[in-house]
C-alpha atoms as a PDB file:
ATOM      1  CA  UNK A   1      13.710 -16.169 -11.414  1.00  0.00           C
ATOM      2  CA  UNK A   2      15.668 -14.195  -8.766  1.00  0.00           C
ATOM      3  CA  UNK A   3      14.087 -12.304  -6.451  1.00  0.00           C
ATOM      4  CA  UNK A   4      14.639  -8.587  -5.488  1.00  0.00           C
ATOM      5  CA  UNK A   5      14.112  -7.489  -1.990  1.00  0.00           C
ATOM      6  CA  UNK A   6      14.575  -4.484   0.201  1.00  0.00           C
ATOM      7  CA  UNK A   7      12.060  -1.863  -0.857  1.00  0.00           C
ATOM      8  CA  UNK A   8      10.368  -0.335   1.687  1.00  0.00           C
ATOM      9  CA  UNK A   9       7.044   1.371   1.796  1.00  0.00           C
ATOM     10  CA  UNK A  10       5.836   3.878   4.489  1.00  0.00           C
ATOM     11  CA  UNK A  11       1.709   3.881   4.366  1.00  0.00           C
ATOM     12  CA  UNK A  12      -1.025   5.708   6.069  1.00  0.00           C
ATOM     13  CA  UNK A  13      -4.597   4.569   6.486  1.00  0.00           C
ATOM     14  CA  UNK A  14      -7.091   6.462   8.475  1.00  0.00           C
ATOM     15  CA  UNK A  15     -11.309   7.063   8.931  1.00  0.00           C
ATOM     16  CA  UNK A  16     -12.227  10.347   7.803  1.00  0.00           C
ATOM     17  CA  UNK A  17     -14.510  12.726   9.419  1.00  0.00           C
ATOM     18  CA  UNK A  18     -18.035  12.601   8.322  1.00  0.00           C
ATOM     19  CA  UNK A  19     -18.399  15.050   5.903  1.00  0.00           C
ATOM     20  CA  UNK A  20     -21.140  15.812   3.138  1.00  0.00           C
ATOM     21  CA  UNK A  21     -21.147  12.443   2.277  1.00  0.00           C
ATOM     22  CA  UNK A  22     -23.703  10.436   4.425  1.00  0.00           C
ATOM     23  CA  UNK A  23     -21.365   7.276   4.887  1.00  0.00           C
ATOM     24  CA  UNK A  24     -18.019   6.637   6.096  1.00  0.00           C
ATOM     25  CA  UNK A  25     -14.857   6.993   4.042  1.00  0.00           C
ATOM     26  CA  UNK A  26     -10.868   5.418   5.112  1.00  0.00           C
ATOM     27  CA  UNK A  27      -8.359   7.979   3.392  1.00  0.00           C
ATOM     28  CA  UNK A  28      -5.096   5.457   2.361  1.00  0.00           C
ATOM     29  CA  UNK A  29      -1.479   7.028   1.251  1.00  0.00           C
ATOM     30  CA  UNK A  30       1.459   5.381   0.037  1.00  0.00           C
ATOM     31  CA  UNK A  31       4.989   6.767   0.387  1.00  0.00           C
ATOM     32  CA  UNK A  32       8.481   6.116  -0.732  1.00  0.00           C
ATOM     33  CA  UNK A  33      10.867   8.007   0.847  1.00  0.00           C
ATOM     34  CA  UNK A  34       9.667  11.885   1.320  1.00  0.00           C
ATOM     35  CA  UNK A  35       7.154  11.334  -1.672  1.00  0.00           C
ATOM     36  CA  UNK A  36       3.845  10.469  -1.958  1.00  0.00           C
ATOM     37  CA  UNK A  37       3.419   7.939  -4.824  1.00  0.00           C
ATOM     38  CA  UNK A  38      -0.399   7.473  -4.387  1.00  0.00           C
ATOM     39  CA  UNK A  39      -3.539   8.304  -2.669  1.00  0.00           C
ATOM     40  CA  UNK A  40      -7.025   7.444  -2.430  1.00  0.00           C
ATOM     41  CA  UNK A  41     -10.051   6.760  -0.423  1.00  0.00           C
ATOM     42  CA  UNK A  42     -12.340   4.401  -0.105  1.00  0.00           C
ATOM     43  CA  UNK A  43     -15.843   3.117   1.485  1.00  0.00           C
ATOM     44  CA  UNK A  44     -14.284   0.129   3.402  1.00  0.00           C
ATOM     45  CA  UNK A  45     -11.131  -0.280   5.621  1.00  0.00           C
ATOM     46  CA  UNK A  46     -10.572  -3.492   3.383  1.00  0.00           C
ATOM     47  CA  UNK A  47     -11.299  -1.914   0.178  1.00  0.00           C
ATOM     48  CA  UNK A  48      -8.870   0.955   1.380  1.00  0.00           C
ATOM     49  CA  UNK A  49      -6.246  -1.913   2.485  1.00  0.00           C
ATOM     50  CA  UNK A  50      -6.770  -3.458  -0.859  1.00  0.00           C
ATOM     51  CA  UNK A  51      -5.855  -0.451  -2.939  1.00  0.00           C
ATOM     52  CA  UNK A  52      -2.912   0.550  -1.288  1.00  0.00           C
ATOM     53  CA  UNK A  53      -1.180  -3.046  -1.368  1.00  0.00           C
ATOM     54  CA  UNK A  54      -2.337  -3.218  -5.011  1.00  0.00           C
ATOM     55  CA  UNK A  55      -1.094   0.188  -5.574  1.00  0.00           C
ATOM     56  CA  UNK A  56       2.967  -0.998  -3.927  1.00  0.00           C
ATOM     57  CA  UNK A  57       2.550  -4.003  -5.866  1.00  0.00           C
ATOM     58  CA  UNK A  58       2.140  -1.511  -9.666  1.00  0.00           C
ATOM     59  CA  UNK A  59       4.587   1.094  -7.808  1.00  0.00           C
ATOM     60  CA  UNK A  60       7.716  -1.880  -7.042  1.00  0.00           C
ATOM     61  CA  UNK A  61       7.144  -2.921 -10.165  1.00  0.00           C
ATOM     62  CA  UNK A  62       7.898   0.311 -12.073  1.00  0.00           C
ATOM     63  CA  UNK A  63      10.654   0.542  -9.212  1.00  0.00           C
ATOM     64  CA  UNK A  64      13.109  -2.150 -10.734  1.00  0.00           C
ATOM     65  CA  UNK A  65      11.850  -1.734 -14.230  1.00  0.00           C
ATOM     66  CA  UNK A  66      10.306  -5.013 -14.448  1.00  0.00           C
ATOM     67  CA  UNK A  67       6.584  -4.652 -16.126  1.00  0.00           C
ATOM     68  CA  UNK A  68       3.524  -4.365 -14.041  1.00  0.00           C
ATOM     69  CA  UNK A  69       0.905  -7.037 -13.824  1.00  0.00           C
ATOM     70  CA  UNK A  70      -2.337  -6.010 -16.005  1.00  0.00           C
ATOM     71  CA  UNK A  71      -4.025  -6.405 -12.264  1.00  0.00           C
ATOM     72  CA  UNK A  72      -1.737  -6.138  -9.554  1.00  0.00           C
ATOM     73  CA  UNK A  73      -2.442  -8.887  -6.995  1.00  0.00           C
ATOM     74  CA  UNK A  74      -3.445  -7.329  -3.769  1.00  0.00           C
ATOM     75  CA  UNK A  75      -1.667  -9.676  -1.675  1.00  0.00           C
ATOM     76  CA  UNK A  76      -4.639 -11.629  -0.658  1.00  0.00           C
ATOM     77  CA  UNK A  77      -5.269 -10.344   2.793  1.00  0.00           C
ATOM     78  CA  UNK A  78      -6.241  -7.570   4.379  1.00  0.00           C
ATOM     79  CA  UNK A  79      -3.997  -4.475   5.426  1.00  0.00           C
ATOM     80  CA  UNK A  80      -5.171  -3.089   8.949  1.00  0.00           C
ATOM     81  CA  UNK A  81      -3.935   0.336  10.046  1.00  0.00           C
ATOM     82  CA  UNK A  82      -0.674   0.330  12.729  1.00  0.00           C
ATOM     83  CA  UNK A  83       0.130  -3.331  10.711  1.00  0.00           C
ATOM     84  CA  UNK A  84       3.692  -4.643   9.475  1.00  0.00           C
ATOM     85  CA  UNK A  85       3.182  -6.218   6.409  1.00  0.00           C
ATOM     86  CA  UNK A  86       5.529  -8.142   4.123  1.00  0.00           C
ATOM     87  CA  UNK A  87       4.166  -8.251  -0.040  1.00  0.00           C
ATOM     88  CA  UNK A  88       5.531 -10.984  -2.173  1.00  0.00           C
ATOM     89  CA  UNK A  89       4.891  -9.679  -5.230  1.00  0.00           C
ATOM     90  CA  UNK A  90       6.197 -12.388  -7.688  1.00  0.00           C
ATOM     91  CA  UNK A  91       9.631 -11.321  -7.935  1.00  0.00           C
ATOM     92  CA  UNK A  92       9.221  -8.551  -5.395  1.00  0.00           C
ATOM     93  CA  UNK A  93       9.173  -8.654  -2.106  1.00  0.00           C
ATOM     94  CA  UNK A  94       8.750  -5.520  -0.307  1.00  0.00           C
ATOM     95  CA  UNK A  95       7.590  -4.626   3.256  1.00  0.00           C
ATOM     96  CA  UNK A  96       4.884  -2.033   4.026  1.00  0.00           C
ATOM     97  CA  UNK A  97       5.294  -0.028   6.985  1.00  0.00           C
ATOM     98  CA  UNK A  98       2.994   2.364   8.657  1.00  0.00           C
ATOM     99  CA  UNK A  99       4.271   5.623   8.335  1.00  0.00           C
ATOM    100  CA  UNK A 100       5.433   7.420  11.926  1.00  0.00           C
ATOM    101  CA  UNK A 101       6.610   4.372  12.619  1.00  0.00           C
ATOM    102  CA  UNK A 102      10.395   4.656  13.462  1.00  0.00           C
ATOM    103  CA  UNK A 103      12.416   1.993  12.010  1.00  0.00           C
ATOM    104  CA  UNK A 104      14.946  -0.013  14.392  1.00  0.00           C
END
């Protein structure tokens, strides 16, 4: 199966103020381009990292038409904030890149 590569992601991940809610909370965004394909938080930094390289995985996916996995594999590790990271996403491979960062 050939492989399709050179989608890039821009992401955020961040700690959010305390707030109401008596525990903290890591706000994650993903972005293509100028637009925001998803958002969420989350109680962990992992759990956070989790969701936004499961979300990429679903979004590349939908990108090339191919059909998304019932469960998009999160990659296996973790995604840390300010981190580079390369997805192989069966027959996607994208990179995720923190967003602000300027590319070279």
């Amino acid at each position: 199966m050939p492989t399709v590569e050179g989608l890039e992601l821009r992401y955020a991940l961040e700690v959010l103020p305390p707030g109401r809610l008596p525990f903290r909370r890591w706000r994650w965004e993903l972005w293509h381009g100028p637009r925001m394909v998803a958002a969420g938080w989350r109680v962990s930094e992992r759990d956070a990292g989790r969701a936004l390289c499961s979300h990429a995985s679903a979004f590349a996916h939908r990108f090339f038409g191919l059909p998304s996995p019932k469960r998009p594999d999160a990659g296996g590790a973790d995604l840390r904030p300010g981190v580079v990271r390369r997805l192989a996403l069966g027959p996607i491979t994208c990179l995720l890149v923190p967003r602000g960062l300027e590319s070279a």
